[in-house]
Protein backbone atom coordinates (compact mmCIF):
# COMPACT_ATOMS: atom_id res chain seq x y z
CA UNK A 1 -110.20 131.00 -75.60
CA UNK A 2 -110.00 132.66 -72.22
CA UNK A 3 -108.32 131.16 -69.45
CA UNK A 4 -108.22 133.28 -66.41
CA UNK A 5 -105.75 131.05 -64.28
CA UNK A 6 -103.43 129.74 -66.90
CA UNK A 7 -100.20 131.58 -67.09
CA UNK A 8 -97.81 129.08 -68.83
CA UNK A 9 -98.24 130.42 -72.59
CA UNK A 10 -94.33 129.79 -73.21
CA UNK A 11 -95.23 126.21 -73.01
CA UNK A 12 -97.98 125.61 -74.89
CA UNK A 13 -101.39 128.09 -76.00
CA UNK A 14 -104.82 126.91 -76.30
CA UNK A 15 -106.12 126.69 -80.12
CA UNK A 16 -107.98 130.07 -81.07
CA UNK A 17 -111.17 130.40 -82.39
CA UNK A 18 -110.22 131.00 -86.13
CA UNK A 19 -107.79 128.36 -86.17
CA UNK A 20 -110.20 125.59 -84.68
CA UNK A 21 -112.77 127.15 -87.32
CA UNK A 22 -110.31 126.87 -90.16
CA UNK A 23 -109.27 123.07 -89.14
CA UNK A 24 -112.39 122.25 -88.98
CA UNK A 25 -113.48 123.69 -92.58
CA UNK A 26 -109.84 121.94 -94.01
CA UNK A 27 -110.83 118.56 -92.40
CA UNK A 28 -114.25 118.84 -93.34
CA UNK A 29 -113.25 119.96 -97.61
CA UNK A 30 -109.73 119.53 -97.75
CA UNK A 31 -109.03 116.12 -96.38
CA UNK A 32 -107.61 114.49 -99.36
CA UNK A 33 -103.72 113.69 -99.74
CA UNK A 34 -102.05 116.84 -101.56
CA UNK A 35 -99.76 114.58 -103.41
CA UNK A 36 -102.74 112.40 -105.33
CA UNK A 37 -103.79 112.76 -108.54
CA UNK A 38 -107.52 113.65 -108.65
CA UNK A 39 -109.24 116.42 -108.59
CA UNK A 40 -109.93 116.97 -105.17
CA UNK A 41 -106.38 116.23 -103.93
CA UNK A 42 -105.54 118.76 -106.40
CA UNK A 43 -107.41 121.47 -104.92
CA UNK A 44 -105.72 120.61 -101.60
CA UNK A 45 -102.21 120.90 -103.09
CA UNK A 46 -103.55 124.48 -104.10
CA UNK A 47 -104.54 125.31 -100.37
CA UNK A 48 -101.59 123.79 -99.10
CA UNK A 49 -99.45 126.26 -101.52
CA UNK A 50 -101.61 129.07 -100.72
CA UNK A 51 -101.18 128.40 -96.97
CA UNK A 52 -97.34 128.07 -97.56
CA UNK A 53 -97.54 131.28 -99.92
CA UNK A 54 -99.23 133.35 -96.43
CA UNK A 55 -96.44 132.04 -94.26
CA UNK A 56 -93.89 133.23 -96.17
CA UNK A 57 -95.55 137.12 -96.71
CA UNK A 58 -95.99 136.77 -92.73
CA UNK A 59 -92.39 136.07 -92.05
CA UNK A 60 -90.89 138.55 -94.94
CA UNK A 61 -88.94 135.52 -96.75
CA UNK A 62 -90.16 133.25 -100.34
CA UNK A 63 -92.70 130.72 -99.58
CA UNK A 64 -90.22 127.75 -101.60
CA UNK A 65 -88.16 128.44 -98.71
CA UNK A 66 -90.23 126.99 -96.21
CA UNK A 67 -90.86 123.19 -95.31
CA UNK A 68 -93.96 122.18 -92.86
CA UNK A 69 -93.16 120.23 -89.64
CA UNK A 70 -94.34 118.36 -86.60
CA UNK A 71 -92.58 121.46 -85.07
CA UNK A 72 -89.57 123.36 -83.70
CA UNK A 73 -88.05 120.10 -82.13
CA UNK A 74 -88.11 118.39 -85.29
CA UNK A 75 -87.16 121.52 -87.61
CA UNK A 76 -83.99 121.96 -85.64
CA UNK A 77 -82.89 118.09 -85.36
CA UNK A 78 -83.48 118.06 -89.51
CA UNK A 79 -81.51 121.27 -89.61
CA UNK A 80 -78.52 120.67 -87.52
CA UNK A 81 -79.25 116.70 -89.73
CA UNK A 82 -78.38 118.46 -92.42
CA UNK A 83 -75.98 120.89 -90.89
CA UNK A 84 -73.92 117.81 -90.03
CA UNK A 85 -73.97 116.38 -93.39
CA UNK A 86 -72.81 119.54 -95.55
CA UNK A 87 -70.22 121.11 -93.06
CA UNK A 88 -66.85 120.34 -93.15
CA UNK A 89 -65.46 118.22 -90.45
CA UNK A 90 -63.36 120.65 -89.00
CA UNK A 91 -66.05 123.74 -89.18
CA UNK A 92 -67.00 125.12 -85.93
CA UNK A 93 -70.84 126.31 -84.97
CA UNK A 94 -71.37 129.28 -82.48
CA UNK A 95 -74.46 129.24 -80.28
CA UNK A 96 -75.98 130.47 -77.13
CA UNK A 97 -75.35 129.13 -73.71
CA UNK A 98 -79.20 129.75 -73.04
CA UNK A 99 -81.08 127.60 -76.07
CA UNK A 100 -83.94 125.39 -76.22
CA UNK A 101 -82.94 121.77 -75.75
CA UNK A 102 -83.74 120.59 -79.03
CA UNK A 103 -81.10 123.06 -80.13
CA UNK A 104 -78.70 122.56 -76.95
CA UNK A 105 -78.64 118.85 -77.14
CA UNK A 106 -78.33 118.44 -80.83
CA UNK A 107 -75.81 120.61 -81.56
CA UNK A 108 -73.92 118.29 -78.77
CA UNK A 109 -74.52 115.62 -80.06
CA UNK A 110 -74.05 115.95 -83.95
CA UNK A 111 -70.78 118.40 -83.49
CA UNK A 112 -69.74 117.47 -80.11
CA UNK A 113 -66.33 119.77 -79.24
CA UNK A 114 -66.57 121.80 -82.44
CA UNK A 115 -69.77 123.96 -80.34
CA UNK A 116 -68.95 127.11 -79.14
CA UNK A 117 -71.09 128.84 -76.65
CA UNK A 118 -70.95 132.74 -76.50
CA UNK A 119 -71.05 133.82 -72.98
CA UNK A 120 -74.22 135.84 -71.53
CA UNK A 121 -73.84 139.10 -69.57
CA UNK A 122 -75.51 138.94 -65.94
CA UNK A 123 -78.74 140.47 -67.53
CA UNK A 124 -79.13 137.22 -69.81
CA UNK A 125 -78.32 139.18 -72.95
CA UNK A 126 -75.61 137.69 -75.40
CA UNK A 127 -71.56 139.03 -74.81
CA UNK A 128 -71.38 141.25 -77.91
CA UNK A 129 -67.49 141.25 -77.53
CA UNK A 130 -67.74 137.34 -76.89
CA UNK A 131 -69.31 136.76 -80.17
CA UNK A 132 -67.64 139.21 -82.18
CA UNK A 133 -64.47 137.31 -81.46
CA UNK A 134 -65.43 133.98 -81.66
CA UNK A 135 -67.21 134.86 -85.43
CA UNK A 136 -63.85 136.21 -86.37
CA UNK A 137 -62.45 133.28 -86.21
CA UNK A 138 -61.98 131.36 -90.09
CA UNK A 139 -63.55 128.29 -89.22
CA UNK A 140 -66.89 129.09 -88.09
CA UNK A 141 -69.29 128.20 -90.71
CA UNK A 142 -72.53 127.99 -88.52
CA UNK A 143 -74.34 130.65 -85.71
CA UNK A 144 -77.40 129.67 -84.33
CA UNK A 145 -78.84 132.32 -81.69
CA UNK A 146 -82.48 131.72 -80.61
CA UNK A 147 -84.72 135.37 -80.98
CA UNK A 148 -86.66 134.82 -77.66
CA UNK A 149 -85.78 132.76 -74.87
CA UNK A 150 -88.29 130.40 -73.63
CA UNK A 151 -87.47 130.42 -70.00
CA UNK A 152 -86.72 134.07 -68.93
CA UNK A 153 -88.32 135.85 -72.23
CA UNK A 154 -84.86 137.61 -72.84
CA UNK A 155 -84.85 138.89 -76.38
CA UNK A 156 -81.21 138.15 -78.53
CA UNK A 157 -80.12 140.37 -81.05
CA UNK A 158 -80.64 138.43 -83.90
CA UNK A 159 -80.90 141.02 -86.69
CA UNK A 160 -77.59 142.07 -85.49
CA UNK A 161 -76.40 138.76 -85.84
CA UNK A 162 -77.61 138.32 -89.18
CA UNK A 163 -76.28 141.08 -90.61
CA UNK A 164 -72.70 140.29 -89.01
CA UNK A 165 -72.64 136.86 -90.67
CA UNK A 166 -73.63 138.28 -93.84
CA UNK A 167 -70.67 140.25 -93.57
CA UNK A 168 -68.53 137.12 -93.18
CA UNK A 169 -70.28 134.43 -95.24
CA UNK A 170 -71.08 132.88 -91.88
CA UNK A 171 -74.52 130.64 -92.01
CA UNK A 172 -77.45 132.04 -89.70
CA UNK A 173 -80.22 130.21 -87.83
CA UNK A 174 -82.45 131.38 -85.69
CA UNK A 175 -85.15 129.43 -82.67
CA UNK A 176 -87.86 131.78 -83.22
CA UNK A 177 -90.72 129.92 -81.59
CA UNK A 178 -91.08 132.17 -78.86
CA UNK A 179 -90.44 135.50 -80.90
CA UNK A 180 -93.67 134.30 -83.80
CA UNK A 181 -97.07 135.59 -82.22
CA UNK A 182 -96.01 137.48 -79.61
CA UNK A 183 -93.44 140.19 -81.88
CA UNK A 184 -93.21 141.05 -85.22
CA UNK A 185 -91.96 138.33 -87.91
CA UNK A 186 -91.84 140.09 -91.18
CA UNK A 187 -88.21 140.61 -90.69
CA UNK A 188 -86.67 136.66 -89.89
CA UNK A 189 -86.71 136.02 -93.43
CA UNK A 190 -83.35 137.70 -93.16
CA UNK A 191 -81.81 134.80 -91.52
CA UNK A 192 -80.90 131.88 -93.70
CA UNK A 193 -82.81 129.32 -91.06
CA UNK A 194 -85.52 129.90 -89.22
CA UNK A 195 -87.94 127.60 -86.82
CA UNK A 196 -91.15 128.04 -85.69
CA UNK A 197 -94.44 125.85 -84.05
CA UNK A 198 -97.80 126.60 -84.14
CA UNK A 199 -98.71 125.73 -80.56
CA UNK A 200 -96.76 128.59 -79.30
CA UNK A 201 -98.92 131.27 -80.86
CA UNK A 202 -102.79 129.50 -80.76
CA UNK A 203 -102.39 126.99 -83.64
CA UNK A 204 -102.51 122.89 -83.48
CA UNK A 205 -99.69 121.37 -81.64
CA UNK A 206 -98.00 118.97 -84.24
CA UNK A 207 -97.37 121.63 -86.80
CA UNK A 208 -94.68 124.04 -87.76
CA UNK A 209 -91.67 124.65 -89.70
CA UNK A 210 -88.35 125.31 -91.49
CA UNK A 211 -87.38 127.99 -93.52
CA UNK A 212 -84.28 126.60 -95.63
CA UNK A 213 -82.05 129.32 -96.98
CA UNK A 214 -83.18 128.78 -100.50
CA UNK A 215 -85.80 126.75 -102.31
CA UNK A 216 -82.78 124.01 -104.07
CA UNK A 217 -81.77 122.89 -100.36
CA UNK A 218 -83.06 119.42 -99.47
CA UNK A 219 -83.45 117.49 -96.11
CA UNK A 220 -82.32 113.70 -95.13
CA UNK A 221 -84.27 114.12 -91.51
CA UNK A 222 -86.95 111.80 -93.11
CA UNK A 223 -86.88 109.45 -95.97
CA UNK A 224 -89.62 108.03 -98.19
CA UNK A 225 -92.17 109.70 -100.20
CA UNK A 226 -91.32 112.95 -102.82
CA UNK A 227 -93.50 115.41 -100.32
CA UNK A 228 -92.64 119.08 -99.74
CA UNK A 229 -90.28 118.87 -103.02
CA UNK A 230 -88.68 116.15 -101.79
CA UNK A 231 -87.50 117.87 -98.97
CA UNK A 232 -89.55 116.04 -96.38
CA UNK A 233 -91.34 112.58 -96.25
CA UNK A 234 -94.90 111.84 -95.46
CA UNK A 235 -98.75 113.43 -95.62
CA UNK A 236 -98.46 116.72 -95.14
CA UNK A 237 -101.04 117.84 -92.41
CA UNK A 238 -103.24 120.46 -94.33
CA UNK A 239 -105.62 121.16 -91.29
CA UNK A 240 -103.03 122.23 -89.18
CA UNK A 241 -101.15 124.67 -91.34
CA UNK A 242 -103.91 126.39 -92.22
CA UNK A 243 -104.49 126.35 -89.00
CA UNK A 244 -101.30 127.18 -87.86
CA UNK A 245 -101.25 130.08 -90.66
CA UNK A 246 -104.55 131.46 -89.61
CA UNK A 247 -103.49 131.94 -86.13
CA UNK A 248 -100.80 133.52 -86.84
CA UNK A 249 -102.19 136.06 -89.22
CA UNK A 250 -105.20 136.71 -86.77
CA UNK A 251 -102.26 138.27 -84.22
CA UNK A 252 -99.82 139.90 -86.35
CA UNK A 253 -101.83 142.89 -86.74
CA UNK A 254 -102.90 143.22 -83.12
CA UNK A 255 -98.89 142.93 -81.59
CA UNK A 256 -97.90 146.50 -81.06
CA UNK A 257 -101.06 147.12 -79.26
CA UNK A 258 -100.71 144.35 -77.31
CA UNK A 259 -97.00 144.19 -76.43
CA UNK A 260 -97.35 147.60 -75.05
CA UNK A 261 -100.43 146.75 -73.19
CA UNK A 262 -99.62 143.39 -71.91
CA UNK A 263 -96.01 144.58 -70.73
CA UNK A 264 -97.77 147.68 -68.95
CA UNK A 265 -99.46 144.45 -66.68
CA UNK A 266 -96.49 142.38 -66.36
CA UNK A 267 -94.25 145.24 -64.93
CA UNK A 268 -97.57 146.24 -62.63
CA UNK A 269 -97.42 141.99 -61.57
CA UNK A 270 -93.26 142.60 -61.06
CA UNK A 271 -93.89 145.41 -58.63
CA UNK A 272 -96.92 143.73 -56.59
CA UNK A 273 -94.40 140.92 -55.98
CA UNK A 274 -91.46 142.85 -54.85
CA UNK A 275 -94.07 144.48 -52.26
CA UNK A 276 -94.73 141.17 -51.22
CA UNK A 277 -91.69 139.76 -51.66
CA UNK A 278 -89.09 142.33 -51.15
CA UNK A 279 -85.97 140.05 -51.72
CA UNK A 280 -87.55 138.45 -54.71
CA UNK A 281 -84.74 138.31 -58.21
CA UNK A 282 -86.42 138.84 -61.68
CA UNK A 283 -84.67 137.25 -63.96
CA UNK A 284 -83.33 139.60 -66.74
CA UNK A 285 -85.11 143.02 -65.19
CA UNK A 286 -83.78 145.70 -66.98
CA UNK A 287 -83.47 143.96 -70.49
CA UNK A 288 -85.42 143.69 -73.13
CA UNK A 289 -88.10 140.30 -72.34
CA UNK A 290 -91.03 139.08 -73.99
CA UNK A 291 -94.46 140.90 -72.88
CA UNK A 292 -96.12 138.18 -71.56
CA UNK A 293 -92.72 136.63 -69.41
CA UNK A 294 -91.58 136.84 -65.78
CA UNK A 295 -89.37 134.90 -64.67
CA UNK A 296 -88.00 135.18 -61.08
CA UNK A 297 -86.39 133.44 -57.93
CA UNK A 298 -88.42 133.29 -54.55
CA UNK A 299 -86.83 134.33 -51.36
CA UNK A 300 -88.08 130.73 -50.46
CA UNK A 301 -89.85 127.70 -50.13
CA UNK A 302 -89.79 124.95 -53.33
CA UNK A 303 -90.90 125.78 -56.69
CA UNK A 304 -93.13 122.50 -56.98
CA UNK A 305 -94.40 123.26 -53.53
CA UNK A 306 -95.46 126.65 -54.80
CA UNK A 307 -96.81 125.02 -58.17
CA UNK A 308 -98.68 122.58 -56.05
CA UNK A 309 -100.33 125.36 -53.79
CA UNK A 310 -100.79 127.76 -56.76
CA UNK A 311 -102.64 125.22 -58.66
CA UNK A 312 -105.38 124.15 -56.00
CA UNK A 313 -106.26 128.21 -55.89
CA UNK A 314 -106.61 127.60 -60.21
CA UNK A 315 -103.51 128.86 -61.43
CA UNK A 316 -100.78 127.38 -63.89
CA UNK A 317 -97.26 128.74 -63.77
CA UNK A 318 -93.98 126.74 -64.60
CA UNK A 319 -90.67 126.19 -62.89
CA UNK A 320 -89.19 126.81 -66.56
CA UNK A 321 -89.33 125.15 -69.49
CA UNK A 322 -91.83 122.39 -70.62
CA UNK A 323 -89.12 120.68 -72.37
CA UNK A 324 -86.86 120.30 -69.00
CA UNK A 325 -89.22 118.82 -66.50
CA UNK A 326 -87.89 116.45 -64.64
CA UNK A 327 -84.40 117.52 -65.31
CA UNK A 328 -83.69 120.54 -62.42
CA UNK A 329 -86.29 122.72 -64.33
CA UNK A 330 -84.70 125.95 -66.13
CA UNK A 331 -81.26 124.59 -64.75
CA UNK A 332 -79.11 125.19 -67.60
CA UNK A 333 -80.23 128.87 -68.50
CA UNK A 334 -80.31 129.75 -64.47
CA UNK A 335 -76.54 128.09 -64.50
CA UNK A 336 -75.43 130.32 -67.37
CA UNK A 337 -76.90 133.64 -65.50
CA UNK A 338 -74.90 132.95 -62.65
CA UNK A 339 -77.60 131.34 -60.34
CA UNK A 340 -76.63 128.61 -57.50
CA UNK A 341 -77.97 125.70 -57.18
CA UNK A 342 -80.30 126.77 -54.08
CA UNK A 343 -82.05 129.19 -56.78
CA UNK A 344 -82.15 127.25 -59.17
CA UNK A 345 -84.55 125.37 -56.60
CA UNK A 346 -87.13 128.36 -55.78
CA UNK A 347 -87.11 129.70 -59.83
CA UNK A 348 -90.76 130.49 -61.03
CA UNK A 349 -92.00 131.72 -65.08
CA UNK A 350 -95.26 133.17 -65.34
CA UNK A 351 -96.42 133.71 -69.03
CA UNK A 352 -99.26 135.12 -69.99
CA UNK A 353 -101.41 135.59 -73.32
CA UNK A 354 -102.65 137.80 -75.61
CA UNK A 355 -106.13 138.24 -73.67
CA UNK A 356 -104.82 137.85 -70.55
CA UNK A 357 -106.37 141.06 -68.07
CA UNK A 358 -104.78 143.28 -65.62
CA UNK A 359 -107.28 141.49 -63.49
CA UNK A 360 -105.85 137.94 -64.13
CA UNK A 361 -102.13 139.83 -63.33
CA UNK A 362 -103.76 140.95 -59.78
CA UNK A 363 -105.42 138.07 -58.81
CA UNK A 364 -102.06 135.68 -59.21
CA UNK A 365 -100.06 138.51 -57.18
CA UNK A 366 -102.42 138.48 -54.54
CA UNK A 367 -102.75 134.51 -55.01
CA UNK A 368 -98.87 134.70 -54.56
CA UNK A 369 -98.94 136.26 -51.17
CA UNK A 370 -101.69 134.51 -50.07
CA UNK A 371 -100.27 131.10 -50.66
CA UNK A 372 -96.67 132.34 -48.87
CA UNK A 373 -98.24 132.44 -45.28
CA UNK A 374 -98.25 128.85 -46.08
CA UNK A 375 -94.95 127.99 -46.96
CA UNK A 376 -92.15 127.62 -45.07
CA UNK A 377 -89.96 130.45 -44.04
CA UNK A 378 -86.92 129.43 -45.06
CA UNK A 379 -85.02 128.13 -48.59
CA UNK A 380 -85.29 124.65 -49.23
CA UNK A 381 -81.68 122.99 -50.65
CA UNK A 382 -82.34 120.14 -52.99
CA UNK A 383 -80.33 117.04 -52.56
């Protein structure tokens, strides 16, 4: 589906074509519950397995590996569950001081002062030397680095990662629901976790999953019934991963054309808004970013005074991530790139699509500077 105006694909995507058309076939044939004993429940199991079977070939690791979801949020929570349950008490975890909350947050809360956060350099991009030393240490047994950021699109350098834990026995996870549909995925089945939603790449929101390093691990996240081998409890939603599967293969072969394309318009967007805005930060210029993210700092005015304003002219942009509104916005990542609190006040992310135009990149530029003769000249200081 085209949508002109909307330029918030980090937080959510609008359900393509073949992936409404294959949810609608699976609801219409394939409603039945995978885990009866009929006939026609047994031809869902078999789509369900093929589905699973696609999934895995998509993201390069075995299909047993992987368990469906409600999504990243809940993938991670069963994780770092499980994480919490199998680690010894005194085992550290190394992360990112720039993760998604439902990483962030739960790692708090289940390991408390056992997290170690890797610093970031000024660009966004993880301390090499920072990490190095802290996975040298004896007691790590857990590094979780997300691929993409959500926020500022900064890429991590997970394969590196991976192969550096390998080295040292160390446990790797990796956030990859902003990397899945916009680069390629074939490789994350190196990593011995990895999370992903289908909302982030044109599937169903309510879907996604968790790719267990090997088929014998189980989950306690949810208890009850013997679904996904036990691993987790209820229905599993057919529909939507085939849906969610369908979507994603519809992309993969389309991303190098598109990244190179799409990044082509985002740069062309950067420099329209530097014209304009002379003073303006980008967030992470210079480093490797998703195609489809900007994420920068106005000389002034408030951000939800600028999403107000932007919106009545038809366009949606974001003051950072979905999952921190109404919590200081993209607070936490701004804080660990060095930003003040006054930025962290006038911080805007554009994201756009897949069929987003150089067009669509123009008209919000101009839409920018037309909307600034409207705002107020100077930086406003929340209390």
């Amino acid at each position: 589906m085209k949508m002109s105006g909307y330029f918030d694909y980090n937080a959510t995507t609008p359900l393509s074509d073949g992936a409404r058309d294959a949810w609608l076939r699976a609801s219409e044939r394939h409603w039945h519950n995978p885990s009866s004993l009929y006939r026609e429940a047994a031809m869902t199991k078999r789509k369900l397995d093929e589905a699973r079977q696609r999934l895995g070939e998509l993201l390069g690791c075995e299909p047993e590996r992987i368990v469906f979801t409600s999504g990243a949020t809940e993938s991670n929570n069963a994780l770092f569950t499980r994480m919490g349950d199998t680690l010894g008490k005194q085992t550290r975890v190394v992360s990112s001081s720039i993760e998604h909350p439902s990483v962030r947050e739960f790692l708090q809360r289940q390991f408390g002062s056992r997290v170690t956060l890797v610093k970031t350099t000024p660009r966004g991009e993880l301390d090499a030397d920072d990490f190095t030393e802290h996975l040298a240490r004896n007691d790590v047994g857990l590094v979780t680095v997300m691929a993409a950021n959500n926020e500022c699109g900064l890429l991590q350098p997970w394969r590196d990662i991976a192969e550096l834990c390998r080295e040292r026995g160390v446990l790797v996870h990796t956030d990859a629901a902003q990397w899945i549909g916009k680069l390629p995925a074939h490789e994350l089945g190196a990593c011995d976790y990895i999370t992903g939603c289908a909302h982030k790449f044109g599937g169903p929101k309510g879907v996604g999953f968790l790719v267990m390093r090997d088929e014998q691990e189980t989950l306690s996240f949810l208890r009850g019934g013997p679904q996904e081998e036990g691993r987790r409890a209820g229905t599993e939603n057919y529909p939507g991963i085939e849906a969610m599967v369908v979507a994603l293969e519809e992309l993969t072969p389309k991303l190098a054309g598109v990244a190179l394309e799409q990044s082509v318009m985002r740069d062309d967007f950067e420099k329209n808004m530097l014209t304009t805005f002379p003073d303006l930060r980008i967030i992470g210029q210079g480093a490797e970013r998703l195609w489809n993210t900007s994420m920068f700092v106005l000389p002034h005015g408030d951000n939800r005074k600028w999403l107000a304003r932007l919106s009545q002219q038809g366009f949606a942009v974001s003051t950072g991530s979905a999952c921190s509104a109404g919590h200081d916005g993209s607070s936490v990542v701004l804080s660990a790139l060095g930003a003040s609190m006054d930025e962290m006040s006038r911080v805007i992310r554009v994201s756009g699509g897949w069929d987003t135009t150089a067009a669509d990149w123009r008209a919000l530029a101009e839409t920018f500077t037309a909307v600034s003769c409207k705002m107020p000249a100077v930086a406003t200081t929340r209390g």
